[in-house]
N, C-alpha and C. Protein backbone atom coordinates (compact mmCIF):
# COMPACT_ATOMS: atom_id res chain seq x y z
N UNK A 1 35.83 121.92 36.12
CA UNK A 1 35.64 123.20 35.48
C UNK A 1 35.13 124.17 36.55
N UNK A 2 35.78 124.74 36.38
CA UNK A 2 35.54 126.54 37.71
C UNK A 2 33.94 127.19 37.17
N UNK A 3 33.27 127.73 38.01
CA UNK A 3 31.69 128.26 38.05
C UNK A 3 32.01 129.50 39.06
N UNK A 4 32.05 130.77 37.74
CA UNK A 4 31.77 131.87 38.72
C UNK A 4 31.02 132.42 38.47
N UNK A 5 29.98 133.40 39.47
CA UNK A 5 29.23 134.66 38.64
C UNK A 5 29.76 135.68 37.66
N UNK A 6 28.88 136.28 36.89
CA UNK A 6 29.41 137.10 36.45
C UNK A 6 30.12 138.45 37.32
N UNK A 7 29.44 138.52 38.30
CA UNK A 7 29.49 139.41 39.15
C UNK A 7 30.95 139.50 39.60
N UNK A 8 31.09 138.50 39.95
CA UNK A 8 32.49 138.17 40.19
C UNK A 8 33.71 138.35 39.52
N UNK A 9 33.20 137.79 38.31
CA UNK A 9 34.45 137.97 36.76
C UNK A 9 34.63 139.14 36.67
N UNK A 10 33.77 140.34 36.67
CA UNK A 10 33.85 141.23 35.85
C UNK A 10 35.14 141.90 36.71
N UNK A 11 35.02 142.59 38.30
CA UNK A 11 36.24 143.40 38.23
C UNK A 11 37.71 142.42 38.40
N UNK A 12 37.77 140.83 38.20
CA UNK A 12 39.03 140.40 38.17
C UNK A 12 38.97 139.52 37.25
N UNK A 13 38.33 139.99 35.73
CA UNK A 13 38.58 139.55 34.81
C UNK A 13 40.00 139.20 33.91
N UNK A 14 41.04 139.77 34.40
CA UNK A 14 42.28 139.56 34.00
C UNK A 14 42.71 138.58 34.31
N UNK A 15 42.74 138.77 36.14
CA UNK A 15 43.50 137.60 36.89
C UNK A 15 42.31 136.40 36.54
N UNK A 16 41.19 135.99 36.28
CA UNK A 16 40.78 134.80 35.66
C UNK A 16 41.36 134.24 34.91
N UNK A 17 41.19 135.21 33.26
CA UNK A 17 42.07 134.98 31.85
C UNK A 17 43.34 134.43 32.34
N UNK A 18 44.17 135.22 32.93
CA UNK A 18 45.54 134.51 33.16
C UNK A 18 45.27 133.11 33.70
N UNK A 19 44.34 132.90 34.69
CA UNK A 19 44.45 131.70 35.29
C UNK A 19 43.77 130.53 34.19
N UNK A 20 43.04 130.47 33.44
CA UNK A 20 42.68 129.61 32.37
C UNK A 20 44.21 129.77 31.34
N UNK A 21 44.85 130.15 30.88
CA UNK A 21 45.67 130.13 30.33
C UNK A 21 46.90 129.80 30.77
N UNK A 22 47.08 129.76 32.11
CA UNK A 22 48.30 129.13 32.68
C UNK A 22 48.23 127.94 33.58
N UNK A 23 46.68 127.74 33.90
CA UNK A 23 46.26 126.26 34.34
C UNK A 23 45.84 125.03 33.19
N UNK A 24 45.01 125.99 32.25
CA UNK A 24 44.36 125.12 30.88
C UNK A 24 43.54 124.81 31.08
N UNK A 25 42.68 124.80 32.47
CA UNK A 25 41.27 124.65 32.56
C UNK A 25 40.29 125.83 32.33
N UNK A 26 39.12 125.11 31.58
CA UNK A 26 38.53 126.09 31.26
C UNK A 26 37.18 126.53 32.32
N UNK A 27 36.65 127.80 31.90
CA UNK A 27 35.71 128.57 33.31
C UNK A 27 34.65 129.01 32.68
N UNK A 28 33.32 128.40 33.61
CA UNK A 28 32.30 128.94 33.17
C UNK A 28 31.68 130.09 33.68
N UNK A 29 31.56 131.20 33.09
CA UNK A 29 30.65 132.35 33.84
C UNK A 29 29.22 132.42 33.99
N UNK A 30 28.66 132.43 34.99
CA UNK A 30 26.94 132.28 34.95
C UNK A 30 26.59 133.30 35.40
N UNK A 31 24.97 133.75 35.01
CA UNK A 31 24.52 134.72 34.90
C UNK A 31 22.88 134.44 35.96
N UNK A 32 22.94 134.33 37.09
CA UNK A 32 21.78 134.44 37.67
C UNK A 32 21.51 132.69 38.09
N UNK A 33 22.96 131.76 37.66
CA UNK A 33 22.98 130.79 38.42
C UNK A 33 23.29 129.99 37.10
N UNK A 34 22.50 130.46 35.67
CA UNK A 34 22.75 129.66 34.74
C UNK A 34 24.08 129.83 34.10
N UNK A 35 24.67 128.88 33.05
CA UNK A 35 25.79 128.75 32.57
C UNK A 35 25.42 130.10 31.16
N UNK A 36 26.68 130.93 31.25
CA UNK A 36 26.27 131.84 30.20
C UNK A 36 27.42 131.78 29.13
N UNK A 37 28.90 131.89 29.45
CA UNK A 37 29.86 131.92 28.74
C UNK A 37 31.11 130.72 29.30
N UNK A 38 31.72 130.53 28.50
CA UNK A 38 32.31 129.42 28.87
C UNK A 38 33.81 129.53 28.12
N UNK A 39 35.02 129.62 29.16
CA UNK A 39 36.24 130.44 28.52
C UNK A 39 37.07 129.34 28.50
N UNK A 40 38.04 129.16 27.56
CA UNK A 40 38.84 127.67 27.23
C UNK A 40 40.08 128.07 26.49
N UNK A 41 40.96 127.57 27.37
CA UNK A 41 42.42 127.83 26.89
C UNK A 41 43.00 127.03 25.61
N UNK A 42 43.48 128.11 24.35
CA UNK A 42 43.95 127.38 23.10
C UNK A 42 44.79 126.78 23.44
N UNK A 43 44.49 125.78 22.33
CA UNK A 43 45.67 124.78 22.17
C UNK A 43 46.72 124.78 20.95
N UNK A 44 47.77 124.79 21.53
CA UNK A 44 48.58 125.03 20.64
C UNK A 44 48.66 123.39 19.02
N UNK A 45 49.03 124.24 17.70
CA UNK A 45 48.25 123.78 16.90
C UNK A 45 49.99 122.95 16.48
N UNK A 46 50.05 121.43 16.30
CA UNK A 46 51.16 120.76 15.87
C UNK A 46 50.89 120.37 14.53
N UNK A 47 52.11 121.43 13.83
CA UNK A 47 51.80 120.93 12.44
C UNK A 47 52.50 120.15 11.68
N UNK A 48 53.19 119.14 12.45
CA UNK A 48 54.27 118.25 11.99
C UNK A 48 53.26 117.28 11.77
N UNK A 49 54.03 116.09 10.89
CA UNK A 49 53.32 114.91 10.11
C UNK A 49 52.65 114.27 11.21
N UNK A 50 53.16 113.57 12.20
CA UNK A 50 53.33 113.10 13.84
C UNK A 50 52.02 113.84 14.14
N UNK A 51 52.38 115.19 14.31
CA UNK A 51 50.78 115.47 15.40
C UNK A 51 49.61 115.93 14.65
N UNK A 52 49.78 115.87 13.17
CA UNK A 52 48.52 115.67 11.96
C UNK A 52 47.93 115.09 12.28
N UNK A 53 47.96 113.70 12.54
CA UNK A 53 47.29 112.70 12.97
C UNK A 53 46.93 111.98 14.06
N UNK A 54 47.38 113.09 14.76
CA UNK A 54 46.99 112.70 16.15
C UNK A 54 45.50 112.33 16.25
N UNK A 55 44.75 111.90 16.92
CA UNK A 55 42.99 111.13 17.08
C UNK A 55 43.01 110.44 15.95
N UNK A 56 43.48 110.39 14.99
CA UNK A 56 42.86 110.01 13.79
C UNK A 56 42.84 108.49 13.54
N UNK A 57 43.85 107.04 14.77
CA UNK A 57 43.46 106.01 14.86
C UNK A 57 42.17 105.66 15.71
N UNK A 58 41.52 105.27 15.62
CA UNK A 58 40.25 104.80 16.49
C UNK A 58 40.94 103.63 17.11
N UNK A 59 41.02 102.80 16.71
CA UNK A 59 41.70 101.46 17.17
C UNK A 59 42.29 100.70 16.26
N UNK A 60 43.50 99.76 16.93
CA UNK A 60 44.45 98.88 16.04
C UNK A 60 44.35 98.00 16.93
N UNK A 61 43.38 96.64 16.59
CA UNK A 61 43.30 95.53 17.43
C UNK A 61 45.04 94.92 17.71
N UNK A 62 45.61 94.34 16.35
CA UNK A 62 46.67 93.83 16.93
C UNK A 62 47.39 94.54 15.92
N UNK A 63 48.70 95.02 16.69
CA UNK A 63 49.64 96.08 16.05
C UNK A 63 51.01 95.00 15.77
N UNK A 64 50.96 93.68 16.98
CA UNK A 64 52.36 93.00 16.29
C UNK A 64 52.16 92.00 15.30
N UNK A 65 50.40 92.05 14.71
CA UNK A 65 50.83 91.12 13.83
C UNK A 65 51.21 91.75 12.42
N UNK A 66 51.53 91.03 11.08
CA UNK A 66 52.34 91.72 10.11
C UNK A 66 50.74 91.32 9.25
N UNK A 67 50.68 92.45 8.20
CA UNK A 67 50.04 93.01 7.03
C UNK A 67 49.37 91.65 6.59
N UNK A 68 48.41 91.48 6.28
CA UNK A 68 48.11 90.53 5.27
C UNK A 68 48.68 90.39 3.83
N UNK A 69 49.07 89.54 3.16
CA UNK A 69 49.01 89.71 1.48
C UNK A 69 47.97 90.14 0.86
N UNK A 70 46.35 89.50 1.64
CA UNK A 70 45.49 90.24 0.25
C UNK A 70 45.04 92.00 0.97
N UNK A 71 45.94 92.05 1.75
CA UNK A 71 46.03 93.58 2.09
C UNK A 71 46.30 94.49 1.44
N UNK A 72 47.35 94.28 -0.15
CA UNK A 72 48.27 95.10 -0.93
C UNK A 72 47.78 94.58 -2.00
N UNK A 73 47.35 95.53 -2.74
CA UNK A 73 47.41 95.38 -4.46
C UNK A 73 48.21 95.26 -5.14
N UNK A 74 49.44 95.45 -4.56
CA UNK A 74 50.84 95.49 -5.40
C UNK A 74 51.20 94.16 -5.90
N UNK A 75 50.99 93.45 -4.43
CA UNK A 75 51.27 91.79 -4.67
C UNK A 75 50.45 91.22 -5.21
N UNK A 76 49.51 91.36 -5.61
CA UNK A 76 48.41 90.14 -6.69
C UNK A 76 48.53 90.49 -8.17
């Protein structure tokens, strides 16, 4: 992550913005050494079924084995 003064940002505040938005890293501006603002490129939002759920497995120990029976209510 990039660390500039403010001092700095202010008269090439554009050419920053562009550069967080066309690199995707985001930039912190500090103010007297400390961290003051902190600029972060959106992410574009996938609203298909597929990227709904994107993070949303934590973990699947084993994926080739098959379902249990007392897994389904259907079958008992």
């Amino acid at each position: 992550m990039k660390r500039i003064p403010k001092s700095v940002f202010k008269p090439r505040a554009f050419e920053f913005l562009r550069q967080v938005e066309e690199r995707g890293e985001a930039l912190v501006i500090t103010d007297h050494g400390r961290e003051a603002v902190r600029i972060e490129p959106v992410l574009p939002n996938d609203t298909s079924a597929a990227g709904s759920l994107t993070g949303t497995i934590v973990a699947y120990d084993a994926p080739e084995e098959p379902a249990g029976t007392d897994d389904w209510d259907v079958l008992g």
